[in-house]
PDB file of N, CA and C in Angstrom:
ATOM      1  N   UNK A   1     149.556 200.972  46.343  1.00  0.00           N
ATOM      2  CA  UNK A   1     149.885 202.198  47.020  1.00  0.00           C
ATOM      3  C   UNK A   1     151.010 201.926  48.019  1.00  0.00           C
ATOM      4  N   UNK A   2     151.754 202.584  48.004  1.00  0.00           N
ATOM      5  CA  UNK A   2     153.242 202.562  49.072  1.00  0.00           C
ATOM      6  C   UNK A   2     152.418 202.893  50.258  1.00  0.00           C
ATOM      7  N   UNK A   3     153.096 202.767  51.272  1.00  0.00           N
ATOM      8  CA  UNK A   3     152.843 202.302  52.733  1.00  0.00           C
ATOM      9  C   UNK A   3     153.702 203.585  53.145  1.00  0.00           C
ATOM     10  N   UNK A   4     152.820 204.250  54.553  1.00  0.00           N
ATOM     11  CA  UNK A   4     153.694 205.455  54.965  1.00  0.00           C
ATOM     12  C   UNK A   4     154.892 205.428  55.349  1.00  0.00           C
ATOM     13  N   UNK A   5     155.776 204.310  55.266  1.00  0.00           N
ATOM     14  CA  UNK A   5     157.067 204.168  56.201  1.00  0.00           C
ATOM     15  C   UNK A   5     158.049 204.273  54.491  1.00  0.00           C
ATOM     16  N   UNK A   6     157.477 203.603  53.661  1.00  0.00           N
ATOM     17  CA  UNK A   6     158.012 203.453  52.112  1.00  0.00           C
ATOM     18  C   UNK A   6     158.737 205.040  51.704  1.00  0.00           C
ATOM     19  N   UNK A   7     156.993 205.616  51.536  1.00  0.00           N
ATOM     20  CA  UNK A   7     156.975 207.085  52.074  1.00  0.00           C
ATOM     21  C   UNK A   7     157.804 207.614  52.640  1.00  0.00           C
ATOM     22  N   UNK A   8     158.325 208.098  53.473  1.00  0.00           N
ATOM     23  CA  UNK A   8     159.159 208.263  54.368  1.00  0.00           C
ATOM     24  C   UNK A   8     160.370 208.181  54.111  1.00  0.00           C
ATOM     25  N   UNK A   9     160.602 207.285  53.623  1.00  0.00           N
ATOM     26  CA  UNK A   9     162.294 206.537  53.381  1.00  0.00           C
ATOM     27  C   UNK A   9     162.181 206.996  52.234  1.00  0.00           C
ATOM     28  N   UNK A  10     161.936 206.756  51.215  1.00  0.00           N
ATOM     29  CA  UNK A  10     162.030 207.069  49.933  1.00  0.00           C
ATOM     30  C   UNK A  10     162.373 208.845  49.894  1.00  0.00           C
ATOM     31  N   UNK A  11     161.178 209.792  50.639  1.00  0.00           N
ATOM     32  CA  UNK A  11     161.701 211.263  50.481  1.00  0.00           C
ATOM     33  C   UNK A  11     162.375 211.797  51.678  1.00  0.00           C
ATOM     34  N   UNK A  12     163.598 210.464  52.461  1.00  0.00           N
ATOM     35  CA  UNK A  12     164.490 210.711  52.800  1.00  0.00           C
ATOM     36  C   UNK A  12     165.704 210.718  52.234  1.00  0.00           C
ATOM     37  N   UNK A  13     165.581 209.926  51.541  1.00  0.00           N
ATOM     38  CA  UNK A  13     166.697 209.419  50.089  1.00  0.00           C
ATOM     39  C   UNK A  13     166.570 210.595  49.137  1.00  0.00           C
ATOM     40  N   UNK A  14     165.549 211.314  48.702  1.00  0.00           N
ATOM     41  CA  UNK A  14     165.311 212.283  47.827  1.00  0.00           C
ATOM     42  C   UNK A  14     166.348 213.605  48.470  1.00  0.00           C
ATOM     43  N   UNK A  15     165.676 213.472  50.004  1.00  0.00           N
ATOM     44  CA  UNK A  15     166.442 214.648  50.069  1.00  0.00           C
ATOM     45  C   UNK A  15     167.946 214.375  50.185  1.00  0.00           C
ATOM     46  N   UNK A  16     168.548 213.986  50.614  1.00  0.00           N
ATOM     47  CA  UNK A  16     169.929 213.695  50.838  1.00  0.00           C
ATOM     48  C   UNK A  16     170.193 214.016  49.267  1.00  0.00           C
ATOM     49  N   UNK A  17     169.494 212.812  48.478  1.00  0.00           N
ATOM     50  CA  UNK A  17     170.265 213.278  46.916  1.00  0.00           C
ATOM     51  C   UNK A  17     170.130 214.642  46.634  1.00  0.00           C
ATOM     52  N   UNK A  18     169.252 215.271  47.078  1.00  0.00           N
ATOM     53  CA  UNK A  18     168.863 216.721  46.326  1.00  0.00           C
ATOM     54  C   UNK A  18     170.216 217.483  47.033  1.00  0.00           C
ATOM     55  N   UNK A  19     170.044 217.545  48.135  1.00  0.00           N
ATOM     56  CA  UNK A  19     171.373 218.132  48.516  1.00  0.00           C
ATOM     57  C   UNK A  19     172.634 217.833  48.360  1.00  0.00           C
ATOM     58  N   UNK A  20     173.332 216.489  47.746  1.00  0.00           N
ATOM     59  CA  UNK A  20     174.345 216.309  47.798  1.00  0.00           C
ATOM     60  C   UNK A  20     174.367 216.975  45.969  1.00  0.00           C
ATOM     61  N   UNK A  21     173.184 217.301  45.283  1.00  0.00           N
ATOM     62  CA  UNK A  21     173.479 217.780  43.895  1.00  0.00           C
ATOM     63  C   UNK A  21     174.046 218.823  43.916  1.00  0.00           C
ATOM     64  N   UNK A  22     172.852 219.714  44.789  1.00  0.00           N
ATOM     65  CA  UNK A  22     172.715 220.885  44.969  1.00  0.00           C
ATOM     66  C   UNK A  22     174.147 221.955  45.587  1.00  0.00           C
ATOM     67  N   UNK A  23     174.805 221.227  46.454  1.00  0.00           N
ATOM     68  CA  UNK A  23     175.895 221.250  46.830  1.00  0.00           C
ATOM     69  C   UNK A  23     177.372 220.816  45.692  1.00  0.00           C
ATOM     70  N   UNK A  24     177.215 220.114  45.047  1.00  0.00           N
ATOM     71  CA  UNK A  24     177.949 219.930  44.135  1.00  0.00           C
ATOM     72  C   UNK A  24     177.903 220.957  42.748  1.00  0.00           C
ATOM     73  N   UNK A  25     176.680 221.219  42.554  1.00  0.00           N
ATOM     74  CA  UNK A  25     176.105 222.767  41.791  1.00  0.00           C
ATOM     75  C   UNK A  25     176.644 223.769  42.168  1.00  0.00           C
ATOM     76  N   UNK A  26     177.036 224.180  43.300  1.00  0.00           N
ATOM     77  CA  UNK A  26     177.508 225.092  43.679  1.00  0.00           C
ATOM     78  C   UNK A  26     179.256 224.753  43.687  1.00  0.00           C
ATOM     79  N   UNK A  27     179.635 224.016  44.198  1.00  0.00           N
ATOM     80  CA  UNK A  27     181.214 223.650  43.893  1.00  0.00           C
ATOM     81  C   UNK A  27     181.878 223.965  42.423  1.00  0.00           C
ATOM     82  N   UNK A  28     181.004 222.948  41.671  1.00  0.00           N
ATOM     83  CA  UNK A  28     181.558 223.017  40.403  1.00  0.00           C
ATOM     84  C   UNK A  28     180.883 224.084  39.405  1.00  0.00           C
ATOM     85  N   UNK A  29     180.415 224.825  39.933  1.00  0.00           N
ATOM     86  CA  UNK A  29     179.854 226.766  39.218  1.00  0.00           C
ATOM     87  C   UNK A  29     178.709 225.618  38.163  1.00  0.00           C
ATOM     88  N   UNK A  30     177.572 225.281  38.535  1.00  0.00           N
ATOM     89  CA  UNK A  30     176.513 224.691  37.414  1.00  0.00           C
ATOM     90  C   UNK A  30     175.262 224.642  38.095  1.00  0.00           C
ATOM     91  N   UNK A  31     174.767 226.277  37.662  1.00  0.00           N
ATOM     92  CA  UNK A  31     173.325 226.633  38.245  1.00  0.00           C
ATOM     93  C   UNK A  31     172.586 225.389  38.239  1.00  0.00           C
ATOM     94  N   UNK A  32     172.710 224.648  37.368  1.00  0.00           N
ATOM     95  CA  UNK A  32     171.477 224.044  37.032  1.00  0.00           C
ATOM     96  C   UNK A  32     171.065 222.744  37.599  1.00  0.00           C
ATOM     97  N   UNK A  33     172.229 222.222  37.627  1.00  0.00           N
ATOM     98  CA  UNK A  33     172.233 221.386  38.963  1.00  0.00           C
ATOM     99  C   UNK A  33     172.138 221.759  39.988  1.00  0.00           C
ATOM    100  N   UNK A  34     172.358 222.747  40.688  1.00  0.00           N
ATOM    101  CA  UNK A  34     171.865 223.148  42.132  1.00  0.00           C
ATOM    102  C   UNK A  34     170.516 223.629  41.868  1.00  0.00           C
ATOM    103  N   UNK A  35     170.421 223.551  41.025  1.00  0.00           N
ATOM    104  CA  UNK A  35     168.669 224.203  41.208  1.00  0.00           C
ATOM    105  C   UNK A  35     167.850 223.045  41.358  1.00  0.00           C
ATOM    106  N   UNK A  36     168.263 221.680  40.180  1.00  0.00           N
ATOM    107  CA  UNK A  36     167.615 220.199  40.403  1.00  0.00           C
ATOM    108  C   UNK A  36     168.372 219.571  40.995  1.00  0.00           C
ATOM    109  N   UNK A  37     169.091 220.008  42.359  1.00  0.00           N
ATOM    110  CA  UNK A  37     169.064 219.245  43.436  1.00  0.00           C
ATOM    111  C   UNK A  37     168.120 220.200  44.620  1.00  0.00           C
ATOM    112  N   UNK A  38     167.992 221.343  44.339  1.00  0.00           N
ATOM    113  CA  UNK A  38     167.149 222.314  45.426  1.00  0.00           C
ATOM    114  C   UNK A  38     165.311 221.212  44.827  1.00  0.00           C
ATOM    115  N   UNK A  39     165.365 221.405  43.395  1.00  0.00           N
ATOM    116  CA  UNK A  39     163.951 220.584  43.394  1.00  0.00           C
ATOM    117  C   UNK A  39     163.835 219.403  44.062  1.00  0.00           C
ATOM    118  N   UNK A  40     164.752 218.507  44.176  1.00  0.00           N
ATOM    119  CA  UNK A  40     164.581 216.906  44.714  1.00  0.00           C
ATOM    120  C   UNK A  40     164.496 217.081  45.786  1.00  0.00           C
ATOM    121  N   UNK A  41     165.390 217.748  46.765  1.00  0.00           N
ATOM    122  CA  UNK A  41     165.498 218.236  47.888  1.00  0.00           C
ATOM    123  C   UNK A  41     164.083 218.097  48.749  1.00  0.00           C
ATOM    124  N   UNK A  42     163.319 219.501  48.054  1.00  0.00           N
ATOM    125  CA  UNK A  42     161.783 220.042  48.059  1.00  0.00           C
ATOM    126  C   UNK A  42     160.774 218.640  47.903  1.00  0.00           C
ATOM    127  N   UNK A  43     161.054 217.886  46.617  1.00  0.00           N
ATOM    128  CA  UNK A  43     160.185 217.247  46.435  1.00  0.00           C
ATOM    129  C   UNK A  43     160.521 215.886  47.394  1.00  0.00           C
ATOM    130  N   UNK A  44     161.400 215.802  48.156  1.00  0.00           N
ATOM    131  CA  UNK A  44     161.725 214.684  49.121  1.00  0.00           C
ATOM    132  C   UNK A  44     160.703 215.062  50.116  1.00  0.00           C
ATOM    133  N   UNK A  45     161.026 215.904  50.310  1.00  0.00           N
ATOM    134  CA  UNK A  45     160.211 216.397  51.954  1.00  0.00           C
ATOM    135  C   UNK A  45     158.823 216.642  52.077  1.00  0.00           C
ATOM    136  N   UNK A  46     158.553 216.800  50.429  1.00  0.00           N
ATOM    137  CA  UNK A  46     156.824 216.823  50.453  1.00  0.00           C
ATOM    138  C   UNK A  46     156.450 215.068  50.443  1.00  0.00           C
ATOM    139  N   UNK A  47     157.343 214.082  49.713  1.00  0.00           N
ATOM    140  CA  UNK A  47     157.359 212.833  50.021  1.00  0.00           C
ATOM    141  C   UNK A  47     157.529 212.417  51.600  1.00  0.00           C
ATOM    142  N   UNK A  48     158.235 213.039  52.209  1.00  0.00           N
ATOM    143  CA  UNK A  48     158.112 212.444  53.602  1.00  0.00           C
ATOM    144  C   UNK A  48     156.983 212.730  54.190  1.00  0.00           C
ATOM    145  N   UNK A  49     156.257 214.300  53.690  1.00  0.00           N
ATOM    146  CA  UNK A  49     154.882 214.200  54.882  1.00  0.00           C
ATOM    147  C   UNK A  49     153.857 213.342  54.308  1.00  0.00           C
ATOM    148  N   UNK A  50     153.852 213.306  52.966  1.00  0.00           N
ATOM    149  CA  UNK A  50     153.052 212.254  52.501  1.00  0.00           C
ATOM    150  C   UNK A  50     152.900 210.874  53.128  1.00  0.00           C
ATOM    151  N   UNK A  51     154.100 210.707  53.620  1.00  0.00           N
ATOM    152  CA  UNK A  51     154.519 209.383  54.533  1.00  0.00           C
ATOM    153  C   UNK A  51     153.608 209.609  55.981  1.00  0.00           C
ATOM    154  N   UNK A  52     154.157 210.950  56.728  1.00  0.00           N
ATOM    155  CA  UNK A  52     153.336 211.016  57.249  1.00  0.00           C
ATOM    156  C   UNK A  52     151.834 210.836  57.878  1.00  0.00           C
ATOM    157  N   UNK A  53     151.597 211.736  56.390  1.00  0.00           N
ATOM    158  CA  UNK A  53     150.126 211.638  57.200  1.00  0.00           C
ATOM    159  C   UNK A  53     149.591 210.485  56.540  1.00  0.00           C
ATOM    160  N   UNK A  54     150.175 209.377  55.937  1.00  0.00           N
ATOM    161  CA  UNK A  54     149.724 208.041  55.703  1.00  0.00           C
ATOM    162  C   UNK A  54     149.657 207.317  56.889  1.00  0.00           C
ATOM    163  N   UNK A  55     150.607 207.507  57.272  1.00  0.00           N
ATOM    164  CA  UNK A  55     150.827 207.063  58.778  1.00  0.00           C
ATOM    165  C   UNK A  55     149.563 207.246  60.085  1.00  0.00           C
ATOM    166  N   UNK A  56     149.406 208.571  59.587  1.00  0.00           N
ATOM    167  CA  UNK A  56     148.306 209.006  60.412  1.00  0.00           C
ATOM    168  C   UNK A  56     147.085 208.814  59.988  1.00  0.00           C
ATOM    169  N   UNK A  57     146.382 208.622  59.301  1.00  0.00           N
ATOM    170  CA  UNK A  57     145.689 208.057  58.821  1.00  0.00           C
ATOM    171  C   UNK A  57     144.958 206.637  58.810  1.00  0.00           C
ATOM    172  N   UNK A  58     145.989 206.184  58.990  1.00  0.00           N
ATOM    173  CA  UNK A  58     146.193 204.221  58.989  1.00  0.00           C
ATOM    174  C   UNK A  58     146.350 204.489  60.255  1.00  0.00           C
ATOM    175  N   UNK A  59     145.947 204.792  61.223  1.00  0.00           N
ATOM    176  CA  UNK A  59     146.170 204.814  62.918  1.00  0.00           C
ATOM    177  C   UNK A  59     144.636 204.430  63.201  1.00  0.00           C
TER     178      UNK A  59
END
């Protein structure tokens, strides 16, 4: 099992990528990539609270 800090970092990295897609989806007119960078985005940040409350937890 990853460790809450792993956690953390990892759906910090998610999001950055999701947005730098998502943003590029929109530049270059390609719904579909901005939509799976809006998902990574999303699914980063549910990875970071996961980190979270690992964190909290393990306290």
């Amino acid at each position: 099992m990853k460790s809450g800090n792993q956690d953390k970092a990892e759906g910090k990295f998610h999001q950055a990528k999701g947005k730098i897609k998502e943003v590029a989806g929109k530049i270059i007119d390609k719904p579909e990539l901005e939509i799976e960078g809006k998902t990574e985005h999303s699914a980063g940040k549910m990875q970071d609270k996961v980190g979270d409350l690992k964190k909290a937890v393990d306290k």
